[in-house]
N, C-alpha and C. Protein backbone atom coordinates (compact mmCIF):
# COMPACT_ATOMS: atom_id res chain seq x y z
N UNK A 1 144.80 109.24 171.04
CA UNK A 1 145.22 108.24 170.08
C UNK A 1 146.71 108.41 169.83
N UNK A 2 147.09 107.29 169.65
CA UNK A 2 148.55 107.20 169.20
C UNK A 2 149.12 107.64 168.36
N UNK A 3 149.95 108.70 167.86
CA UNK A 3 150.44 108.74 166.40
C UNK A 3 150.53 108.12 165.73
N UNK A 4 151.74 107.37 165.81
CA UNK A 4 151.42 106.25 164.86
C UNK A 4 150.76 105.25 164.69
N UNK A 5 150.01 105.05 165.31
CA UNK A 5 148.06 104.46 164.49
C UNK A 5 147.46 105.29 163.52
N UNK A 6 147.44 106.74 163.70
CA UNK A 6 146.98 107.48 163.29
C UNK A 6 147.95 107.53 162.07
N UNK A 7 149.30 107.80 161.83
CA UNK A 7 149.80 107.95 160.91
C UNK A 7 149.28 106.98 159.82
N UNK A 8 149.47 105.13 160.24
CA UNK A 8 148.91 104.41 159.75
C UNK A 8 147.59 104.25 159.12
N UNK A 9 146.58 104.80 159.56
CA UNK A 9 145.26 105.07 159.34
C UNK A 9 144.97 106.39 158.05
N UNK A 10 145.56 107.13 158.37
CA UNK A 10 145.93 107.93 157.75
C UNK A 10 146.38 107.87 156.34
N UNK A 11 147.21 106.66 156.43
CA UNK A 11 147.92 106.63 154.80
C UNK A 11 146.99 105.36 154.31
N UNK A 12 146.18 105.03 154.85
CA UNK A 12 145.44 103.79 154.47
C UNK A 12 144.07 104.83 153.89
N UNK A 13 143.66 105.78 154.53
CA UNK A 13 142.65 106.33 154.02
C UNK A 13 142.92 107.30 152.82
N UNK A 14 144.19 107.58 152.97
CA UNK A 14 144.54 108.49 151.36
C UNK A 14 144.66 107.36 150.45
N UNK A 15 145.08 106.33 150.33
CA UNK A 15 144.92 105.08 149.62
C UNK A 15 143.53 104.89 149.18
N UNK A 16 143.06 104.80 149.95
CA UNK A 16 141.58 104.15 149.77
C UNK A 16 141.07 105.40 148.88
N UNK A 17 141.27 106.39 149.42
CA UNK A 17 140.48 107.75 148.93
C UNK A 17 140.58 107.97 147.44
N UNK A 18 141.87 107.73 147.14
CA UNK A 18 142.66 108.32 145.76
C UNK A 18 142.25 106.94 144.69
N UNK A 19 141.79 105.60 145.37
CA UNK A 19 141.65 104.67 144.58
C UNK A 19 140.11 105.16 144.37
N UNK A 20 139.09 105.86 144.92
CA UNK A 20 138.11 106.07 145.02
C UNK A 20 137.71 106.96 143.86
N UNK A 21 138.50 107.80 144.25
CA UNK A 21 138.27 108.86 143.17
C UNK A 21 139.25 108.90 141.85
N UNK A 22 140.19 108.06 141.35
CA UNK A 22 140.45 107.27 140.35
C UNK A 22 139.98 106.55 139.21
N UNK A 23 138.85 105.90 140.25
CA UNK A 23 137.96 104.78 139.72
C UNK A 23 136.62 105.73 139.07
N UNK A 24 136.51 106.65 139.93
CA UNK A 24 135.13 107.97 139.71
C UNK A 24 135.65 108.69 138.35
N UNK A 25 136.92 108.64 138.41
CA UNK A 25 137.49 109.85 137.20
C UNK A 25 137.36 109.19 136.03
N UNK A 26 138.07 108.46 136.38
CA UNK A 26 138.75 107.86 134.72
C UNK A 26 137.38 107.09 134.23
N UNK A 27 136.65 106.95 134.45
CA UNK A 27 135.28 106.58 133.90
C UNK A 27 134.39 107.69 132.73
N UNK A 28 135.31 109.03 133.24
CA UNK A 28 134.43 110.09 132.65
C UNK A 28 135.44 110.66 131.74
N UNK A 29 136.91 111.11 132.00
CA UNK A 29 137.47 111.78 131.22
C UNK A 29 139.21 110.28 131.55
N UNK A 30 139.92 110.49 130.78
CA UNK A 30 141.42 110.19 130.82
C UNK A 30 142.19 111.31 132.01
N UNK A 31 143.00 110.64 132.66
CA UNK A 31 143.70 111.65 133.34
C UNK A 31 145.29 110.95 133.45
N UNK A 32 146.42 111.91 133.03
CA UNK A 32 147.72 111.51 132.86
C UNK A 32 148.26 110.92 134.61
N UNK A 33 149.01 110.22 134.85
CA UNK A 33 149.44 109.73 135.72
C UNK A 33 150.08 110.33 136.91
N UNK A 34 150.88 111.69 136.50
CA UNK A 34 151.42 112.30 137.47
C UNK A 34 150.37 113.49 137.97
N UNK A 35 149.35 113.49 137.55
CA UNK A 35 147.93 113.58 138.24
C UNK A 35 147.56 113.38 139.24
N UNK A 36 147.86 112.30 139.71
CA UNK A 36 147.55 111.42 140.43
C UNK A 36 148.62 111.49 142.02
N UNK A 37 149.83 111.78 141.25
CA UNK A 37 150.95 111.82 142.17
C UNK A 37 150.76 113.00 142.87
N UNK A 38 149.97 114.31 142.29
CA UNK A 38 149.92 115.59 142.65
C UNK A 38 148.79 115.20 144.37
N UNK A 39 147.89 114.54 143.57
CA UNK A 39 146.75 114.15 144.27
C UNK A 39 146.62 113.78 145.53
N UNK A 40 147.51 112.62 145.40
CA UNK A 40 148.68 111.86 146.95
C UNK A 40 149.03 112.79 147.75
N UNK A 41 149.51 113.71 147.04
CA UNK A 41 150.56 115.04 147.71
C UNK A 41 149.38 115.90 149.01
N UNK A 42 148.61 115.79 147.54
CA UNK A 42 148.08 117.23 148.32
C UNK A 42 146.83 116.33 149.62
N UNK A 43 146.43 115.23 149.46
CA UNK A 43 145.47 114.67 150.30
C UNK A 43 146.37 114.13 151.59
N UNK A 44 147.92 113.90 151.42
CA UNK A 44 148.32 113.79 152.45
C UNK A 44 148.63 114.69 153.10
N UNK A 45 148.91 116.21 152.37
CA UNK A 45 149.26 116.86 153.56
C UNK A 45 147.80 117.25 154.65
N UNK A 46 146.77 116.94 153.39
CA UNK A 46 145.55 117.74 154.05
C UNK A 46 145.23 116.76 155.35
N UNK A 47 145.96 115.41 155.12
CA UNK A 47 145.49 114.60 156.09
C UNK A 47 146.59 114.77 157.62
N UNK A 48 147.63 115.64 157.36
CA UNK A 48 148.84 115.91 158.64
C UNK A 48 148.19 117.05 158.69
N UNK A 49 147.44 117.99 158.04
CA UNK A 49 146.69 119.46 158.97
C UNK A 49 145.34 118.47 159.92
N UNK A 50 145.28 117.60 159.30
CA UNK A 50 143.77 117.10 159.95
C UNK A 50 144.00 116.44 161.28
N UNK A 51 145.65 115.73 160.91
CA UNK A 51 145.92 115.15 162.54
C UNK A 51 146.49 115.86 163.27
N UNK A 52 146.98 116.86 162.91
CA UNK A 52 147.88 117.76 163.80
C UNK A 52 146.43 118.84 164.36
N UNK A 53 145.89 119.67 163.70
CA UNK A 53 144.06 120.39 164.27
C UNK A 53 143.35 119.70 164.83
N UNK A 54 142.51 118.95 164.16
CA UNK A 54 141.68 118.15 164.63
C UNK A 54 141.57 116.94 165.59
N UNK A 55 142.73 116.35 165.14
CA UNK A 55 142.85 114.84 166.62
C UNK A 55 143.86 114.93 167.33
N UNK A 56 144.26 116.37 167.41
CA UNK A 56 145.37 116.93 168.47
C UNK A 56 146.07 115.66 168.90
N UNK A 57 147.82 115.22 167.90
CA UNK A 57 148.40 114.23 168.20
C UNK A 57 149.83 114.68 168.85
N UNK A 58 149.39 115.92 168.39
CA UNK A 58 150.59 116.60 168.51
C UNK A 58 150.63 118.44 168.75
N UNK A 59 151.93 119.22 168.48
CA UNK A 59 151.60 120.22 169.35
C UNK A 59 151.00 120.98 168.07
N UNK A 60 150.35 122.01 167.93
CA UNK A 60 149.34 123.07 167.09
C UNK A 60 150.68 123.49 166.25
N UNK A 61 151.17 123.20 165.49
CA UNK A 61 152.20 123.90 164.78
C UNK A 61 152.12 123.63 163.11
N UNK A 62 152.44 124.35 162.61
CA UNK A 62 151.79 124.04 160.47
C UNK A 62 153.40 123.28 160.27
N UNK A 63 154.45 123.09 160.93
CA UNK A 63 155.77 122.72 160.74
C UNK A 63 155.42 120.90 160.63
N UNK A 64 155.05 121.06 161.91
CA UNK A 64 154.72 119.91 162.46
C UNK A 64 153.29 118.64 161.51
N UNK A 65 152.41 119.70 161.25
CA UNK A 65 151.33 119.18 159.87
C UNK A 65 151.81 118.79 159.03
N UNK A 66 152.81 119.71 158.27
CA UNK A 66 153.84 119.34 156.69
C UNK A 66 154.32 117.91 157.02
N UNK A 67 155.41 118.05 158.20
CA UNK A 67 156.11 116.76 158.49
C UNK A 67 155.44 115.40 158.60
N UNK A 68 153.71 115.52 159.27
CA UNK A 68 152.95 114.34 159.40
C UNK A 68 152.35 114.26 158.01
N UNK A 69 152.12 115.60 157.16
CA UNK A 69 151.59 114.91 155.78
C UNK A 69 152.65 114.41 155.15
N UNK A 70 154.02 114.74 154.92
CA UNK A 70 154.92 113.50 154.28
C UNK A 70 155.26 112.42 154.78
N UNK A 71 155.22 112.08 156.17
CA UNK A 71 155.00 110.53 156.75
C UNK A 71 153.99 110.26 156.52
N UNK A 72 152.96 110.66 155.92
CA UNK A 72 151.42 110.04 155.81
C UNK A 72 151.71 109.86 154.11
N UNK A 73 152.69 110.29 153.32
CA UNK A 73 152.72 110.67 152.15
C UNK A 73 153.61 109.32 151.57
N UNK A 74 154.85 109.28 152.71
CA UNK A 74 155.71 107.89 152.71
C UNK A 74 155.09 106.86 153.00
N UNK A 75 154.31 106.89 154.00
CA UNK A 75 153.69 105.27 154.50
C UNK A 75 152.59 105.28 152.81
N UNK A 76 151.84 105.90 152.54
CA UNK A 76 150.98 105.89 151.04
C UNK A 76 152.13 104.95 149.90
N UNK A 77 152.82 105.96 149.61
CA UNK A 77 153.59 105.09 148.93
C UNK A 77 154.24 104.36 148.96
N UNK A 78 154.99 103.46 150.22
CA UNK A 78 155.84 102.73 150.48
C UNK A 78 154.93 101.16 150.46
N UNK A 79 153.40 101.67 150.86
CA UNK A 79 152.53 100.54 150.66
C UNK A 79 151.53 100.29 150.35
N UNK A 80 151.27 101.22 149.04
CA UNK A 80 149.85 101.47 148.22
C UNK A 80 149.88 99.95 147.37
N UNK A 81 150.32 99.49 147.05
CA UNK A 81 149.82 98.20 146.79
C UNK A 81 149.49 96.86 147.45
N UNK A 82 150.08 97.05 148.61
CA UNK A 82 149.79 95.84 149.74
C UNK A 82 148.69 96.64 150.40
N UNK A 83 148.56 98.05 150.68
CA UNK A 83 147.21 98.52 151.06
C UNK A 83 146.03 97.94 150.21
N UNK A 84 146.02 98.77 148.97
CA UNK A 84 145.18 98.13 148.07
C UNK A 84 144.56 97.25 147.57
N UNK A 85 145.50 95.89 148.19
CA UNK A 85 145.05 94.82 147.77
C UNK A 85 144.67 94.33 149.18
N UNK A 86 145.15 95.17 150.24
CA UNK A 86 144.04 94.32 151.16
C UNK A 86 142.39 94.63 151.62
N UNK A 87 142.74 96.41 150.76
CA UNK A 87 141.02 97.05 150.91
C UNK A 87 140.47 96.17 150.24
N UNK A 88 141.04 95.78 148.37
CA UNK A 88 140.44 95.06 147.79
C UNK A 88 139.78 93.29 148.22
N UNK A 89 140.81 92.87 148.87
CA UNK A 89 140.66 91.75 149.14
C UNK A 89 139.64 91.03 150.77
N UNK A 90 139.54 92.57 151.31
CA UNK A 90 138.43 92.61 152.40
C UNK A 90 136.98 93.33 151.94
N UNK A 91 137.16 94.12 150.67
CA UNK A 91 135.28 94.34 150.40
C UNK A 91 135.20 93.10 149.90
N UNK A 92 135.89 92.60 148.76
CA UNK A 92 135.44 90.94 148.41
C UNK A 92 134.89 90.50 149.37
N UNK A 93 135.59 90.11 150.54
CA UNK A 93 135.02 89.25 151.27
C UNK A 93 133.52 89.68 151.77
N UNK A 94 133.83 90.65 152.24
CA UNK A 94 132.83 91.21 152.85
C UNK A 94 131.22 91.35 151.83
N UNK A 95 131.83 91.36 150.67
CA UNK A 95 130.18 91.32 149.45
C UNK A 95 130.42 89.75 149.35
N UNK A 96 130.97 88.94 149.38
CA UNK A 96 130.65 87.72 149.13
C UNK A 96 131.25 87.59 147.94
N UNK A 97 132.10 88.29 147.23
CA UNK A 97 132.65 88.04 145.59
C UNK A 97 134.23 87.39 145.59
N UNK A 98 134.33 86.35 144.95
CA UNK A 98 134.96 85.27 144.57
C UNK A 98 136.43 86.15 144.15
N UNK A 99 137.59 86.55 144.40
CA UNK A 99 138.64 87.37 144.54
C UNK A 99 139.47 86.42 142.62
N UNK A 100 139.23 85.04 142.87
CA UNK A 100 139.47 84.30 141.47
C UNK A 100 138.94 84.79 140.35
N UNK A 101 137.66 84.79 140.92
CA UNK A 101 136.61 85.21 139.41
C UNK A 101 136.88 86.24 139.07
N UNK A 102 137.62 87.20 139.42
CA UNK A 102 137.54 88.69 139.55
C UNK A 102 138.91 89.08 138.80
N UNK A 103 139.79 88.30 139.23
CA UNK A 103 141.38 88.88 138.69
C UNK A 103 141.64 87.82 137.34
């Protein structure tokens, strides 16, 4: 696989993930905001050990992991809201729920 697919994929699933477990949290307790930022941090780097070990994109090095979890960390934030709203705007579709009625 390509890196950068993977990079891409990558910051789409820490997106998805962190909106996941956001939505799980704050239902039960309040949690301050830069919480959250910690959260990003640490799920992206876990996600540049995961592409750099596991889907061998690149060479076996922890240098090389750090560097893909902050490009996985930049692409997150550079487009967590156009991400977001397109996870959001494709389960809509996909359950059949009216995206109007909703916002």
């Amino acid at each position: 696989m390509n890196v950068y697919v993977l990079l891409c994929l990558a910051a789409v699933a820490v997106v998805g993930l962190i909106e996941w477990v956001k939505n799980l949290v704050e239902k039960f307790l309040p949690v301050p905001g830069w919480v959250w930022s910690v959260v990003v941090l640490v799920a992206s780097q876990g996600c540049g050990f995961l592409a750099v070990y596991g889907a061998d994109v690149t060479a076996h090095n922890p240098l090389m992991a750090v560097l893909l979890g902050f490009a996985i960390l930049a692409l997150a934030q550079i487009g967590y809201e156009a991400i977001k709203k397109a996870i959001i705007s494709r389960a809509e579709k996909a359950l059949g729920v009216d995206s109007e009625k909703t916002n």
